[in-house]
N, C-alpha and C. Protein backbone atom coordinates (compact mmCIF):
# COMPACT_ATOMS: atom_id res chain seq x y z
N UNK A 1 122.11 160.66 132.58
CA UNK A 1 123.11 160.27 133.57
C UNK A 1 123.10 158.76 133.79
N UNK A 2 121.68 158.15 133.70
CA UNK A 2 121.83 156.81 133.87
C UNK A 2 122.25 155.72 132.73
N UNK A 3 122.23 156.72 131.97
CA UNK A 3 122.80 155.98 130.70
C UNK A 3 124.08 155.76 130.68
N UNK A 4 125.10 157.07 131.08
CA UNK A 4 126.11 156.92 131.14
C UNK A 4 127.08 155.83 131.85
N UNK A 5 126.22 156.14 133.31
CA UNK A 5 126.85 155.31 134.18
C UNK A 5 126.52 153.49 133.48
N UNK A 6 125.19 153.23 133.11
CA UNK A 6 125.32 152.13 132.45
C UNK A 6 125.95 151.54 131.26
N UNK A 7 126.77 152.69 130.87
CA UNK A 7 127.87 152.52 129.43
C UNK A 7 129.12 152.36 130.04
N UNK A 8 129.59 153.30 131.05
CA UNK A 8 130.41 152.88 131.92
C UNK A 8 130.57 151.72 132.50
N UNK A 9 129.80 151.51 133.04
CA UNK A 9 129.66 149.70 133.85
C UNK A 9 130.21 148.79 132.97
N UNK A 10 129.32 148.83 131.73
CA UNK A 10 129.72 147.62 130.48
C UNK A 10 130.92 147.56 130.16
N UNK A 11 131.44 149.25 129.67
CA UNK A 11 133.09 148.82 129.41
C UNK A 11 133.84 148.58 130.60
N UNK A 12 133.73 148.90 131.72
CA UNK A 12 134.47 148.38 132.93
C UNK A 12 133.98 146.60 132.74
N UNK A 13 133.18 146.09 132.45
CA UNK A 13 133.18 144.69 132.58
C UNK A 13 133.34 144.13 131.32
N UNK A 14 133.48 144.55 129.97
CA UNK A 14 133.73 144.33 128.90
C UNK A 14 135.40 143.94 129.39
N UNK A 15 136.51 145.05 130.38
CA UNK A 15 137.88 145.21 130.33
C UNK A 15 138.18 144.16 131.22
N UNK A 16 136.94 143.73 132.13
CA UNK A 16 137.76 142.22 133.29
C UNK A 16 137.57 140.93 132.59
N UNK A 17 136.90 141.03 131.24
CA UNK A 17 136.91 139.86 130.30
C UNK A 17 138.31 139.69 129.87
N UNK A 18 139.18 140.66 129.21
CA UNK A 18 140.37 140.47 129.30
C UNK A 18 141.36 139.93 130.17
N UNK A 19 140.98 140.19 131.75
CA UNK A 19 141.32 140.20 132.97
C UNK A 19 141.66 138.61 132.76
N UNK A 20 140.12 137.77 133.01
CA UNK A 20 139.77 136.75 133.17
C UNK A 20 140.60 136.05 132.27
N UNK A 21 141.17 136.17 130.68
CA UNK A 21 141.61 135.45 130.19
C UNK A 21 143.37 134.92 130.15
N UNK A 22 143.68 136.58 131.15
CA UNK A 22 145.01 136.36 131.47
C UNK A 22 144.83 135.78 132.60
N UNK A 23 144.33 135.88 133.77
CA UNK A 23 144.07 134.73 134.99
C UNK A 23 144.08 133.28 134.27
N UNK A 24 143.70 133.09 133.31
CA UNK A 24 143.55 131.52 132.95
C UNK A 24 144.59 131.14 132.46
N UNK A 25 145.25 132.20 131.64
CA UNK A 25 146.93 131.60 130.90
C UNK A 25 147.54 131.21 132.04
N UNK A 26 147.60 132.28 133.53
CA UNK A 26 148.56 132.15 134.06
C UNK A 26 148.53 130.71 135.42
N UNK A 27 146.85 130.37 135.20
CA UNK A 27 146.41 129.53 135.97
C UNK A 27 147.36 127.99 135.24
N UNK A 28 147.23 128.18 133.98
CA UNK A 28 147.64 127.20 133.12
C UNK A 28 149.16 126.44 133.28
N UNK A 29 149.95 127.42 133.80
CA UNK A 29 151.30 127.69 133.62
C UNK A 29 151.94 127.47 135.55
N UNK A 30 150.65 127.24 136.50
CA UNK A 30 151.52 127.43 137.61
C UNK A 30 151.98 125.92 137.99
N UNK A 31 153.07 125.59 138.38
CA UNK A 31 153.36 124.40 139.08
C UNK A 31 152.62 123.97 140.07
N UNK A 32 151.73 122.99 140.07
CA UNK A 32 150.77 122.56 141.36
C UNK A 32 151.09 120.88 141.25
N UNK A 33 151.22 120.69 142.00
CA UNK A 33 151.34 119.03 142.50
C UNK A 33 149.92 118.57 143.65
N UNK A 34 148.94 118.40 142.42
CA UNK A 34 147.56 117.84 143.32
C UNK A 34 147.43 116.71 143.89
N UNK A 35 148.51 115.70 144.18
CA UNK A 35 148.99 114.39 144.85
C UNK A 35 148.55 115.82 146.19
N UNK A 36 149.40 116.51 146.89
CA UNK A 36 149.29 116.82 147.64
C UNK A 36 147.82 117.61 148.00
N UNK A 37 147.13 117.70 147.58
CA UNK A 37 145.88 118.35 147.42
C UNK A 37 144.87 116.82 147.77
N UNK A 38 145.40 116.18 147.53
CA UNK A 38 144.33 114.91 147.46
C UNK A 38 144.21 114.33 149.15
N UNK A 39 145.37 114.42 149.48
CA UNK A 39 145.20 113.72 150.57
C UNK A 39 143.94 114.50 152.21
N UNK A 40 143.64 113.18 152.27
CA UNK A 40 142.66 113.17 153.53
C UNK A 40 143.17 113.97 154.46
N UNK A 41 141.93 114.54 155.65
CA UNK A 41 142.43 115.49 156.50
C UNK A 41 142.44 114.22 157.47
N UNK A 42 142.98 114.94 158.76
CA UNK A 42 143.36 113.77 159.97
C UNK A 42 142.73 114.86 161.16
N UNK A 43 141.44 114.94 161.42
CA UNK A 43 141.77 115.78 162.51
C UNK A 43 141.02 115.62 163.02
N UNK A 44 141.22 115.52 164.70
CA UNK A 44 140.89 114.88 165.58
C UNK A 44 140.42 116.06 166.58
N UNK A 45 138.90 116.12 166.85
CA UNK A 45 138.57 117.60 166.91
C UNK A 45 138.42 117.52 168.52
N UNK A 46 137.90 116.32 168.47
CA UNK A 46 137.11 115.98 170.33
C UNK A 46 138.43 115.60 170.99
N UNK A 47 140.02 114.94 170.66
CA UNK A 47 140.29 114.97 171.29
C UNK A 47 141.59 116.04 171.59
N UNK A 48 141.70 116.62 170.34
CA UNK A 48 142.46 118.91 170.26
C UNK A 48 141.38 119.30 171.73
N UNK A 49 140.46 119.53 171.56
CA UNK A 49 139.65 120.01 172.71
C UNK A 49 139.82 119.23 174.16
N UNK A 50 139.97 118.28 174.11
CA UNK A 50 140.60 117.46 175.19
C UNK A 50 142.13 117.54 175.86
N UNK A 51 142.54 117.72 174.90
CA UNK A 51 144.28 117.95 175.28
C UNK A 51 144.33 119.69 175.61
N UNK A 52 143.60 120.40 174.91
CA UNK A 52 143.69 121.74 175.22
C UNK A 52 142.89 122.15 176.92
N UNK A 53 142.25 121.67 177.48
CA UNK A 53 141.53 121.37 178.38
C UNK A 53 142.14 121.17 179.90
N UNK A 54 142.52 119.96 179.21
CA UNK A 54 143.41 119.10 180.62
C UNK A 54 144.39 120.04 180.57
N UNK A 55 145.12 121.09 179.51
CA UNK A 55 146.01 121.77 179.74
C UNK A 55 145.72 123.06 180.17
N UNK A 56 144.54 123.42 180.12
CA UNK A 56 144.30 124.52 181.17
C UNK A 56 143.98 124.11 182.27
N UNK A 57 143.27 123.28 182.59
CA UNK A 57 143.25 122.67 183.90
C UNK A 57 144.64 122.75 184.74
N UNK A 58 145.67 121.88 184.03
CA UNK A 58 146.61 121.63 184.56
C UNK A 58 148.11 122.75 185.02
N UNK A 59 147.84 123.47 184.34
CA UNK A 59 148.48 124.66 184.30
C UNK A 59 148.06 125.85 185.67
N UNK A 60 146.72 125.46 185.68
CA UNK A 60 145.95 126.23 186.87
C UNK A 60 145.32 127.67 186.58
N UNK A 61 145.25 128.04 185.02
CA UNK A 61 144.72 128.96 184.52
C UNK A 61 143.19 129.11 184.90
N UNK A 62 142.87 127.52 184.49
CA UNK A 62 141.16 127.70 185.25
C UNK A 62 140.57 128.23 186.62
N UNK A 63 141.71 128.01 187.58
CA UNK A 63 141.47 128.83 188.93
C UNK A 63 142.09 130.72 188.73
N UNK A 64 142.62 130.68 187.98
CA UNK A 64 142.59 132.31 187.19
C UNK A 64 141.72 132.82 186.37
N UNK A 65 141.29 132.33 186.09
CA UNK A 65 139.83 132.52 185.24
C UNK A 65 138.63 132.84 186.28
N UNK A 66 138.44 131.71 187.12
CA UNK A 66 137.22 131.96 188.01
C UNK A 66 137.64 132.77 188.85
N UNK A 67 138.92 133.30 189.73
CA UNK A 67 139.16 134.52 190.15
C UNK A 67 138.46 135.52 189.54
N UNK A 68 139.26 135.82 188.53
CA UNK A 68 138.60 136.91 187.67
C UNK A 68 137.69 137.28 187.23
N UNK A 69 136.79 135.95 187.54
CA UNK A 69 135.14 136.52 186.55
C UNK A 69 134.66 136.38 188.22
N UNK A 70 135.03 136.36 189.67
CA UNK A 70 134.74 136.66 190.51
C UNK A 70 134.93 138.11 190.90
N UNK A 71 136.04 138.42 190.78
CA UNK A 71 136.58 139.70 190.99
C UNK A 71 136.39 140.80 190.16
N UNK A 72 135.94 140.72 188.92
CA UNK A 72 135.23 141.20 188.00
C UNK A 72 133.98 141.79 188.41
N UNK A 73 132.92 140.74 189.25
CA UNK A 73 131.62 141.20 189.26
C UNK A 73 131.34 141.81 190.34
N UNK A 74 132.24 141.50 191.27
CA UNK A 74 132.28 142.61 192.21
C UNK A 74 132.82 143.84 191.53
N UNK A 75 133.82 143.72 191.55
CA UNK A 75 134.15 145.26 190.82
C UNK A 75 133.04 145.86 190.19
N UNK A 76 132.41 145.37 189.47
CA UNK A 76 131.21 145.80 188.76
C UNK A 76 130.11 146.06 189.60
N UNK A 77 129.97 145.04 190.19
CA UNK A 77 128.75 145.62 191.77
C UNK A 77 128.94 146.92 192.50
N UNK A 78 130.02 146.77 192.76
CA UNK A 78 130.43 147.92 193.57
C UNK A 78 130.83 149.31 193.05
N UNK A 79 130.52 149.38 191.57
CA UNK A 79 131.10 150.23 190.82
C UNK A 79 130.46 151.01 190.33
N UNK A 80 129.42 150.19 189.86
CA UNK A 80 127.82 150.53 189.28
C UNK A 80 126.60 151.26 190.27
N UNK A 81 126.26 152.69 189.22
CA UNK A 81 125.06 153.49 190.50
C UNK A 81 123.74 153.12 189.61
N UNK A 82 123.34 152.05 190.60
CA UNK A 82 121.77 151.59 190.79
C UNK A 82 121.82 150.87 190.47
């Protein structure tokens, strides 16, 4: 039985050798413009986190938030036996 299955295996990977060589024709053949691939990233991480911030702040979500993780643990206090 273990033979089999190990004769099996081989021709299953003997058949993605074929696989592999049509992946490469077709790799060969796709239109890619790597000018665009080249260019530098721009990203500005500390101040995404900054602008996202002041905008929960400002919005007043943050006083909805601490509601809720207030009102939450009561609920949970009061909910919970022992």
């Amino acid at each position: 039985m273990v033979i089999s299955i190990m004769q099996d295996t081989t021709t299953w990977l003997m058949g993605m050798a074929h696989w592999t060589d049509a992946l490469q024709m077709i790799h060969w053949h796709l239109p890619l413009d790597l000018a665009i691939l080249n260019k530098p990233l721009e990203v500005d991480l500390a101040g995404d986190v900054q602008r996202a911030f002041n905008n929960f702040v400002k919005t007043g979500q943050v006083w909805a938030f601490l509601i809720g993780i207030i009102l939450g643990y009561l609920f949970r206090t009061f909910t919970s036996f022992g």
